[in-house]
PDB file of N, CA and C in Angstrom:
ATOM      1  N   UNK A   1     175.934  33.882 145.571  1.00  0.00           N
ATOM      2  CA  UNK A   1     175.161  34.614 144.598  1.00  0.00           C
ATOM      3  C   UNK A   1     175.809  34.448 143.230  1.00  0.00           C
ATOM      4  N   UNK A   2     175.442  33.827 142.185  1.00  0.00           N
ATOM      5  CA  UNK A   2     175.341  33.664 140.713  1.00  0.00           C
ATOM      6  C   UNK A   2     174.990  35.125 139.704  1.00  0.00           C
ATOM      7  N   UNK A   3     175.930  35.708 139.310  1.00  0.00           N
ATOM      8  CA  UNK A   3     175.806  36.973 138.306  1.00  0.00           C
ATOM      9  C   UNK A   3     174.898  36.778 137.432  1.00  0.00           C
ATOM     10  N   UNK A   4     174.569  37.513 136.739  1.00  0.00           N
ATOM     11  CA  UNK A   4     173.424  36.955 135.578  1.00  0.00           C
ATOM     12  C   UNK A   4     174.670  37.319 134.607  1.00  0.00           C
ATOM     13  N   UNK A   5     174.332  36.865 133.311  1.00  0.00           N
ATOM     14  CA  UNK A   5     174.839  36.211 131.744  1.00  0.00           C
ATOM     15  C   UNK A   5     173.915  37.848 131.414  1.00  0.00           C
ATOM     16  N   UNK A   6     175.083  38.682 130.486  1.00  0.00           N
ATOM     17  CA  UNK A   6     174.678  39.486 129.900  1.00  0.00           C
ATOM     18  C   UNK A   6     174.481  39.451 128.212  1.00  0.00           C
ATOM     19  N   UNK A   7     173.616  39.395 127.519  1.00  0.00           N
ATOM     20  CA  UNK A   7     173.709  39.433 126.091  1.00  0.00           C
ATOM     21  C   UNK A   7     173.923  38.004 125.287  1.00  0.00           C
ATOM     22  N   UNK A   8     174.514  37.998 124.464  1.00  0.00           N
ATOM     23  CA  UNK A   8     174.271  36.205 124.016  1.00  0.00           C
ATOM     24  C   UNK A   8     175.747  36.260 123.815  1.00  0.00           C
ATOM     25  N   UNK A   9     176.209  34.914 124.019  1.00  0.00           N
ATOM     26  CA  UNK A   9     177.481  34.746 123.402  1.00  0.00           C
ATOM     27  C   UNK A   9     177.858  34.878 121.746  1.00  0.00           C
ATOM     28  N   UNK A  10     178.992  35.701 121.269  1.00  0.00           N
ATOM     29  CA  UNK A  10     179.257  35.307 120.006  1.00  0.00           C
ATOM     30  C   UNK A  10     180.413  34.989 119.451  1.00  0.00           C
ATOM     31  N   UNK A  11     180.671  33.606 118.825  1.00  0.00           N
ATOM     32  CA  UNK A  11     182.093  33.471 118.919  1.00  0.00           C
ATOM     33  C   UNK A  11     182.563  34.489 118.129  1.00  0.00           C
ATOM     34  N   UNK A  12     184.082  34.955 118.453  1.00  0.00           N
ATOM     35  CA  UNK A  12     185.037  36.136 117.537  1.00  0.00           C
ATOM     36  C   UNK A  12     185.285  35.360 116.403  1.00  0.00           C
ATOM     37  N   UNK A  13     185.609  36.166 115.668  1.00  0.00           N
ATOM     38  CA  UNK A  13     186.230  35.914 114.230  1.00  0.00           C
ATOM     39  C   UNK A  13     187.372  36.725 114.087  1.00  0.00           C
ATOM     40  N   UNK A  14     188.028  35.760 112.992  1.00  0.00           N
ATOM     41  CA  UNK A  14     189.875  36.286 112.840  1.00  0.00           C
ATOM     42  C   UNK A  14     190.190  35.936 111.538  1.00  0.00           C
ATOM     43  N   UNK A  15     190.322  36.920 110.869  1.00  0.00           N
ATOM     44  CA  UNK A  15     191.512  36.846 109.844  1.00  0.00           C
ATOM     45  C   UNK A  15     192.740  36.249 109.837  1.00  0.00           C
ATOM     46  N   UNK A  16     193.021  35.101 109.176  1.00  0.00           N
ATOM     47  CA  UNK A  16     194.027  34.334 110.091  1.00  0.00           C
ATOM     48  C   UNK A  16     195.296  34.015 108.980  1.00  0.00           C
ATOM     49  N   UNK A  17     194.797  34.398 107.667  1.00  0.00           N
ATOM     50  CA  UNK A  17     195.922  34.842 106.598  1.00  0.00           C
ATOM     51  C   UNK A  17     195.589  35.881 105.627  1.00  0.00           C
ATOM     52  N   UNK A  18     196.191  36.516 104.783  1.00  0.00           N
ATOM     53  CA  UNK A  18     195.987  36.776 103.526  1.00  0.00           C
ATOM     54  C   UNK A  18     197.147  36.517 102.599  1.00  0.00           C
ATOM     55  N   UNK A  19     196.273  35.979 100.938  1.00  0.00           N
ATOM     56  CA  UNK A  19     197.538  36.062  99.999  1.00  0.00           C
ATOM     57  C   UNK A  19     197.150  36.727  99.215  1.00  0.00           C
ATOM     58  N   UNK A  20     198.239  36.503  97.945  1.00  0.00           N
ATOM     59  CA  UNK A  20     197.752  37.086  96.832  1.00  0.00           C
ATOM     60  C   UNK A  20     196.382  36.304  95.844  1.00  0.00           C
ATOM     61  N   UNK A  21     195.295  35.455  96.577  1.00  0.00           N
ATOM     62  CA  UNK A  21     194.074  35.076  95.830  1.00  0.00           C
ATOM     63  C   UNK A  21     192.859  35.592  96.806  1.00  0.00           C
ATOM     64  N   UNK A  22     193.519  35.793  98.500  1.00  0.00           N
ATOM     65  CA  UNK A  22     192.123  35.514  99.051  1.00  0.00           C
ATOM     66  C   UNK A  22     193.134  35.632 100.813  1.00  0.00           C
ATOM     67  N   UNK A  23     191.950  35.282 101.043  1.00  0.00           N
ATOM     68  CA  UNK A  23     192.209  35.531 102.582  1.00  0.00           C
ATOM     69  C   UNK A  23     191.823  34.165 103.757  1.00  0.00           C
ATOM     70  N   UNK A  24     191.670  34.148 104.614  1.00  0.00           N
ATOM     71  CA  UNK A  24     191.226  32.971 105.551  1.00  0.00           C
ATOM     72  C   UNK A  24     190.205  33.297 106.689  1.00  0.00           C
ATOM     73  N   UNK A  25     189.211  33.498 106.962  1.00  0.00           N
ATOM     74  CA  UNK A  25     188.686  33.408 108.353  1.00  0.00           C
ATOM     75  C   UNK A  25     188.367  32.973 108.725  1.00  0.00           C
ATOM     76  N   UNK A  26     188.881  32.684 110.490  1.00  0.00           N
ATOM     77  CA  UNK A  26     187.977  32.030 111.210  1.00  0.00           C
ATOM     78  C   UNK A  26     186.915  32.249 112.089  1.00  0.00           C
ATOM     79  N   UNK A  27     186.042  31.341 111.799  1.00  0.00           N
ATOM     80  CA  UNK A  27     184.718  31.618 112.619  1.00  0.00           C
ATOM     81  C   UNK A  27     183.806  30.445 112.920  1.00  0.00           C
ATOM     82  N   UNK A  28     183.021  30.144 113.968  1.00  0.00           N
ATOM     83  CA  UNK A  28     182.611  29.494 114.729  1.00  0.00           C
ATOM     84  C   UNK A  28     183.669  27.913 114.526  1.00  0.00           C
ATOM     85  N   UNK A  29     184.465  27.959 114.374  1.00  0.00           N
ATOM     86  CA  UNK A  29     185.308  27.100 115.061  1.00  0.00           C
ATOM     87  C   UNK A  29     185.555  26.400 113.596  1.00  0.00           C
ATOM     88  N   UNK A  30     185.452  26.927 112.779  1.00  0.00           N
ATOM     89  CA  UNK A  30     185.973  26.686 111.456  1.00  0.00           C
ATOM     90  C   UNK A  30     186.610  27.617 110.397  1.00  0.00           C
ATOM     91  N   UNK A  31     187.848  27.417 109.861  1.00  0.00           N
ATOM     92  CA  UNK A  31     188.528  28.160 108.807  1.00  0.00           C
ATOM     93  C   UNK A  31     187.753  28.497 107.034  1.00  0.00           C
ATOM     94  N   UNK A  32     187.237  29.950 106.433  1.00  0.00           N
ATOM     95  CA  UNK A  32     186.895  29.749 105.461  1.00  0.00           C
ATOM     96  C   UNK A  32     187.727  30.736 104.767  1.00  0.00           C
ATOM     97  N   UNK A  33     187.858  30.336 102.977  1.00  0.00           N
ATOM     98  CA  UNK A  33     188.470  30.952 102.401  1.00  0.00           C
ATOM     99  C   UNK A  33     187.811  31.656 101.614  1.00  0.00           C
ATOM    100  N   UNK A  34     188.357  33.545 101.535  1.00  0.00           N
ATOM    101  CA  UNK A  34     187.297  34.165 100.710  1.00  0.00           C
ATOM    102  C   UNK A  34     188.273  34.673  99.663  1.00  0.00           C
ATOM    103  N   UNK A  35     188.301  33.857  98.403  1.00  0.00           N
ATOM    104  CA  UNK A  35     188.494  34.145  97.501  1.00  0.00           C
ATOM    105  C   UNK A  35     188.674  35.894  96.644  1.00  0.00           C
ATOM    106  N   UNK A  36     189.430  36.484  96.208  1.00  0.00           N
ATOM    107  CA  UNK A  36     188.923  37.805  95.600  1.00  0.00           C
ATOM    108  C   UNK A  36     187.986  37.660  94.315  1.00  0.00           C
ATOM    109  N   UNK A  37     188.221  36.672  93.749  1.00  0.00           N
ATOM    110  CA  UNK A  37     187.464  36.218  92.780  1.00  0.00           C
ATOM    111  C   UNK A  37     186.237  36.317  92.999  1.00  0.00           C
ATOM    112  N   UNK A  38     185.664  35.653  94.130  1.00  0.00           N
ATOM    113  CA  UNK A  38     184.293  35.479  94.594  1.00  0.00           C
ATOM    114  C   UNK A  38     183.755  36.722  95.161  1.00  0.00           C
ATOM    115  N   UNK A  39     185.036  37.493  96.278  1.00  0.00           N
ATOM    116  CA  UNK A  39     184.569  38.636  97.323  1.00  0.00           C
ATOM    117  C   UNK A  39     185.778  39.598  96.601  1.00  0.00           C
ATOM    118  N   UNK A  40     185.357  40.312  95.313  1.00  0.00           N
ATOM    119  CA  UNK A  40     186.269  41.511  95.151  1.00  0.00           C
ATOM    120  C   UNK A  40     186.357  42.876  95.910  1.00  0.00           C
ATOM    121  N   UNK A  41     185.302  42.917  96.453  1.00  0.00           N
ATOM    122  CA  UNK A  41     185.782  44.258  97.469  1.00  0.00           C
ATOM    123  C   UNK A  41     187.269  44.197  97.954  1.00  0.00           C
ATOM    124  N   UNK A  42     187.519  43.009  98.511  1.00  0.00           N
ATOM    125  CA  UNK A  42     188.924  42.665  99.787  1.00  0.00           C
ATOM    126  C   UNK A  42     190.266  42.938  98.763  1.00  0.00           C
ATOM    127  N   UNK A  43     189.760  42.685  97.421  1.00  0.00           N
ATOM    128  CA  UNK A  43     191.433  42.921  96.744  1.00  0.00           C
ATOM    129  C   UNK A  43     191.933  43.642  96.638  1.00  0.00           C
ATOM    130  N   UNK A  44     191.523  45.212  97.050  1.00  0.00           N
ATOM    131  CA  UNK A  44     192.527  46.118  96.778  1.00  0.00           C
ATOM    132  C   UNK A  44     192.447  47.283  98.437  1.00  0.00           C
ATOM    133  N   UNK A  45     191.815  46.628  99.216  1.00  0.00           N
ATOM    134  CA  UNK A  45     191.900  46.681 100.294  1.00  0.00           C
ATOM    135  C   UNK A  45     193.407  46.668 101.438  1.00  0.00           C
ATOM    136  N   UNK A  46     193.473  47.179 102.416  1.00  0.00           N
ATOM    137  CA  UNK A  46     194.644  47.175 103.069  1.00  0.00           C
ATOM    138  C   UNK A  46     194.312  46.079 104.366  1.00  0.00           C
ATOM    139  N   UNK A  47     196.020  45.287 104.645  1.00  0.00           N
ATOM    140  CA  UNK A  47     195.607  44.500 105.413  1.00  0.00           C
ATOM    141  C   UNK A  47     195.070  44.932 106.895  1.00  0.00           C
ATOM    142  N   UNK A  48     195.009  46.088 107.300  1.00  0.00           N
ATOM    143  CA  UNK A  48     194.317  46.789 108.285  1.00  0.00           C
ATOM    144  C   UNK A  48     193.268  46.512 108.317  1.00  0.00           C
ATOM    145  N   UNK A  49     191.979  46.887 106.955  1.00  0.00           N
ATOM    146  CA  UNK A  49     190.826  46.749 106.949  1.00  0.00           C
ATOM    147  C   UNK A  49     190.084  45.539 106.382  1.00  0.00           C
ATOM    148  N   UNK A  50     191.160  44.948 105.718  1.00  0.00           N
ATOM    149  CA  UNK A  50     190.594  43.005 106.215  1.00  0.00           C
ATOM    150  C   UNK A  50     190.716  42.706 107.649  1.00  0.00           C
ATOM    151  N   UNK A  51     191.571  42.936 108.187  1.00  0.00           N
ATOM    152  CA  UNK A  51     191.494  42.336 109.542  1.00  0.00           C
ATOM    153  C   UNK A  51     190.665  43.073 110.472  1.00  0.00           C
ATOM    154  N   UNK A  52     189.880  44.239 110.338  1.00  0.00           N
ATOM    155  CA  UNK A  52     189.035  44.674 110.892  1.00  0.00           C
ATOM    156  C   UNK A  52     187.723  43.914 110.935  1.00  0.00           C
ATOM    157  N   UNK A  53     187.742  43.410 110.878  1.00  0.00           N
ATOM    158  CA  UNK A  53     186.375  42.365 110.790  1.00  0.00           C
ATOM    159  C   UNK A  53     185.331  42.661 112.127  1.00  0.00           C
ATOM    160  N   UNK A  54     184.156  42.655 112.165  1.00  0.00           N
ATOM    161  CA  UNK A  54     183.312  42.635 113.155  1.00  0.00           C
ATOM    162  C   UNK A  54     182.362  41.551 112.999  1.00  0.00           C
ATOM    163  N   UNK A  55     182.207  41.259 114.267  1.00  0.00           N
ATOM    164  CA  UNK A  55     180.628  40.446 114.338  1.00  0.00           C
ATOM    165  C   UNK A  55     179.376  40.632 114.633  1.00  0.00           C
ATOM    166  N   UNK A  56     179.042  41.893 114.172  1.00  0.00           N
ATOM    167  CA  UNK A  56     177.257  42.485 115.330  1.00  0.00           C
ATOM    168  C   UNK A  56     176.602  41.262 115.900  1.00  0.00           C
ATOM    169  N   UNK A  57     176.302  40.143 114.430  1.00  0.00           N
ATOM    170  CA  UNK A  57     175.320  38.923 115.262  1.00  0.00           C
ATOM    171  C   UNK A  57     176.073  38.137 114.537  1.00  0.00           C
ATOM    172  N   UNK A  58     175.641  36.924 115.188  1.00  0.00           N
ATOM    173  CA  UNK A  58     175.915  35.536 115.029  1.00  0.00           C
ATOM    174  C   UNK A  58     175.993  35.469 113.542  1.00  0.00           C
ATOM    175  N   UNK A  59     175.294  35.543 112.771  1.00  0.00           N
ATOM    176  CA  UNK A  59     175.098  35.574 111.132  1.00  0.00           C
ATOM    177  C   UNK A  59     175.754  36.532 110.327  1.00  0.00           C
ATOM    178  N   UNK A  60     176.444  37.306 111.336  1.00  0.00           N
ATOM    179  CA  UNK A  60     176.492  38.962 110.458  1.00  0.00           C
ATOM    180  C   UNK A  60     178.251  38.845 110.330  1.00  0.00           C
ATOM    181  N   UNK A  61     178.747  39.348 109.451  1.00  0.00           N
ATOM    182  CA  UNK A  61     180.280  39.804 109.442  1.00  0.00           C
ATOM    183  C   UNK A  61     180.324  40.893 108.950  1.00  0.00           C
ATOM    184  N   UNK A  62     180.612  41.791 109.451  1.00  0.00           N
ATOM    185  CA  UNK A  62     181.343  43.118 108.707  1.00  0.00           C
ATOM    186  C   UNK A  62     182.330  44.022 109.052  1.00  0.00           C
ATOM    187  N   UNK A  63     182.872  44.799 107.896  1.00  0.00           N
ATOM    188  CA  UNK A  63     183.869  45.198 107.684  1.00  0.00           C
ATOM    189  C   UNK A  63     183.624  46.674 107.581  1.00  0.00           C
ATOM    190  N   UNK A  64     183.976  47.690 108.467  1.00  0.00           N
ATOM    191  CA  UNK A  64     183.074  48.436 108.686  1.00  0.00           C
ATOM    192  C   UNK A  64     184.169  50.039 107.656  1.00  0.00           C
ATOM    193  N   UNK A  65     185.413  49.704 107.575  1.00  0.00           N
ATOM    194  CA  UNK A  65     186.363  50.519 106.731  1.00  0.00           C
ATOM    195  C   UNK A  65     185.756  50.485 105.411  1.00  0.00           C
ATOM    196  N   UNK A  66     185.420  49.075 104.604  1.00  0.00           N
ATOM    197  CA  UNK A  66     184.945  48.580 103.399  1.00  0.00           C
ATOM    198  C   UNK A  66     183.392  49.039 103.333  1.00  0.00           C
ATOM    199  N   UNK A  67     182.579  48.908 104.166  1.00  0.00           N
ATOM    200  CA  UNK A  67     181.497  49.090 103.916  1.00  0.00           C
ATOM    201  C   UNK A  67     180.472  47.956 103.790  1.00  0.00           C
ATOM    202  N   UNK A  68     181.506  46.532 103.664  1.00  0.00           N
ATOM    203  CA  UNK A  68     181.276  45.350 103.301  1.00  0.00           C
ATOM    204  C   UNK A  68     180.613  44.593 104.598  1.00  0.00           C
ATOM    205  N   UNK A  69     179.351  43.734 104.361  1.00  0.00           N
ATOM    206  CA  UNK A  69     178.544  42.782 104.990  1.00  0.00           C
ATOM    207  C   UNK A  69     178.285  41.877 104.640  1.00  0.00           C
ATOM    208  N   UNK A  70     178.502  40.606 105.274  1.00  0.00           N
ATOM    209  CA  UNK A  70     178.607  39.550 104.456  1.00  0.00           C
ATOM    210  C   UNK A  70     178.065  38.187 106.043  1.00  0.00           C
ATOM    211  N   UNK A  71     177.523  37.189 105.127  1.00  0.00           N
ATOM    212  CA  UNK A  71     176.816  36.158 106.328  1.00  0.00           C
ATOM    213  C   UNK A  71     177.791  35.232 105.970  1.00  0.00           C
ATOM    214  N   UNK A  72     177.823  34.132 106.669  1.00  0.00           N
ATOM    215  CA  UNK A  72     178.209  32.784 106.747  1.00  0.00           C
ATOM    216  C   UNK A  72     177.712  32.262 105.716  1.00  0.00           C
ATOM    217  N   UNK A  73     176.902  31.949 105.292  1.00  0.00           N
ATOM    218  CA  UNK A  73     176.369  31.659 104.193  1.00  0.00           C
ATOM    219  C   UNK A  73     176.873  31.841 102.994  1.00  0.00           C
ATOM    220  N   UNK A  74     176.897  33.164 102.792  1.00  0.00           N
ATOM    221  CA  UNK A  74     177.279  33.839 101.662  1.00  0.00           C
ATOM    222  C   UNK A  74     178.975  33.770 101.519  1.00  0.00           C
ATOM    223  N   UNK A  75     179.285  33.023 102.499  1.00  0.00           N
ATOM    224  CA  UNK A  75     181.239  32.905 102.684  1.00  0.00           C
ATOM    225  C   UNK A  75     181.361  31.583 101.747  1.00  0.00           C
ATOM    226  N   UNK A  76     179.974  30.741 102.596  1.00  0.00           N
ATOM    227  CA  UNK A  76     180.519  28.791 102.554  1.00  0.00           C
ATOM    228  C   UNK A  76     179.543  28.806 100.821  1.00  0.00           C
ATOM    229  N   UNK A  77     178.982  29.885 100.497  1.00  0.00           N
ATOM    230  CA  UNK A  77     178.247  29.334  99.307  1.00  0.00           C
ATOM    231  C   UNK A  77     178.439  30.011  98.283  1.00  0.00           C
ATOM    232  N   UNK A  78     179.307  30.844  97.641  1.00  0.00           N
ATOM    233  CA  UNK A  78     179.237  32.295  97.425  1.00  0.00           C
ATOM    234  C   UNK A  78     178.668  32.331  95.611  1.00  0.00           C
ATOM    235  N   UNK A  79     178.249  30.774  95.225  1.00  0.00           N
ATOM    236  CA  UNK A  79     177.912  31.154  93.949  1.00  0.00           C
ATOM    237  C   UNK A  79     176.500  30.947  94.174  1.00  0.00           C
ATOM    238  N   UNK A  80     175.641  30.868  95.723  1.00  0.00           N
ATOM    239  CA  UNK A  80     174.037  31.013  95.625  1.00  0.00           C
ATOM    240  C   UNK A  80     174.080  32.572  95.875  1.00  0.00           C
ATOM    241  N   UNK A  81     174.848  33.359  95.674  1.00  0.00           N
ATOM    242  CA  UNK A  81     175.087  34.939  96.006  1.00  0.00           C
ATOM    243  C   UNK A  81     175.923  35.811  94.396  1.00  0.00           C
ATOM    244  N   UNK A  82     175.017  35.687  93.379  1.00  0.00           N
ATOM    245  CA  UNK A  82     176.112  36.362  92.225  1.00  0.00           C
ATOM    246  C   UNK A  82     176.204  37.943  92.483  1.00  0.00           C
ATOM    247  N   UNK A  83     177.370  37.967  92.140  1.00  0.00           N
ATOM    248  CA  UNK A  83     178.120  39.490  92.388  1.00  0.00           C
ATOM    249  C   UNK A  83     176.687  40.440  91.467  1.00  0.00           C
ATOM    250  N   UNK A  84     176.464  39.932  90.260  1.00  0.00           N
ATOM    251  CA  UNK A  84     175.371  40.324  89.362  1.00  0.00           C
ATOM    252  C   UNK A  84     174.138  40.070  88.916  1.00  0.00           C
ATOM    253  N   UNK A  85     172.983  40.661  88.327  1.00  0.00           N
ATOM    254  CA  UNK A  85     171.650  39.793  88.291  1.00  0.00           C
ATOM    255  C   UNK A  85     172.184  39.476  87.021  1.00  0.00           C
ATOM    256  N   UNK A  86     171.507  38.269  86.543  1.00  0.00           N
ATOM    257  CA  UNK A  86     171.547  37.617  85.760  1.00  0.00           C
ATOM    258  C   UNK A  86     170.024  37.729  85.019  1.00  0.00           C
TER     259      UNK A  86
END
C-alpha cells in the first residue's frame, strides 16, 4: 500500500548570510542578494527576524516579525518594484 502525497511540495528557504549591505537567501536552489538599499525594511531589523523567513506558497516569502512580503520576483528584479510611485 502507497500513502498518498499530502499538500504540494515547497522548497525551504534560508538566510544564509547577513552583512553590513544586505543579506543572502536561499531559495529554490538558488542564492539571492537583498540589498538594504533595494529592501530597507531588513536594515534595522534583528538577525532573529531576518532569519525568520517563511514560505506560505511557492511565490510567497514572508517575514512575519517585519510584517514584510515579498515574491521571487520582486527579490531577482527589485527595480520593476519602486519602493515609491513615481
Amino acid at each position: 500500500m502507497k500513502s498518498a502525497t499530502h499538500g504540494t511540495s515547497i522548497s525551504d528557504v534560508e538566510v544564509t548570510n547577513i552583512s553590513a549591505h544586505g543579506f543572502w537567501l536561499w531559495a529554490d536552489g538558488r542564492e539571492h542578494f537583498l540589498s538594504y538599499t533595494d529592501f530597507p525594511w531588513f536594515k534595522d531589523a534583528t538577525v532573529a527576524d531576518i532569519v525568520n523567513a517563511e514560505r506560505p506558497r511557492a511565490d510567497h516569502l514572508h517575514w512575519p516579525a517585519l510584517d514584510v512580503d515579498l515574491t521571487l520576483d520582486m527579490i531577482e528584479n527589485p527595480r520593476a518594484y519602486p519602493l515609491a510611485y513615481k
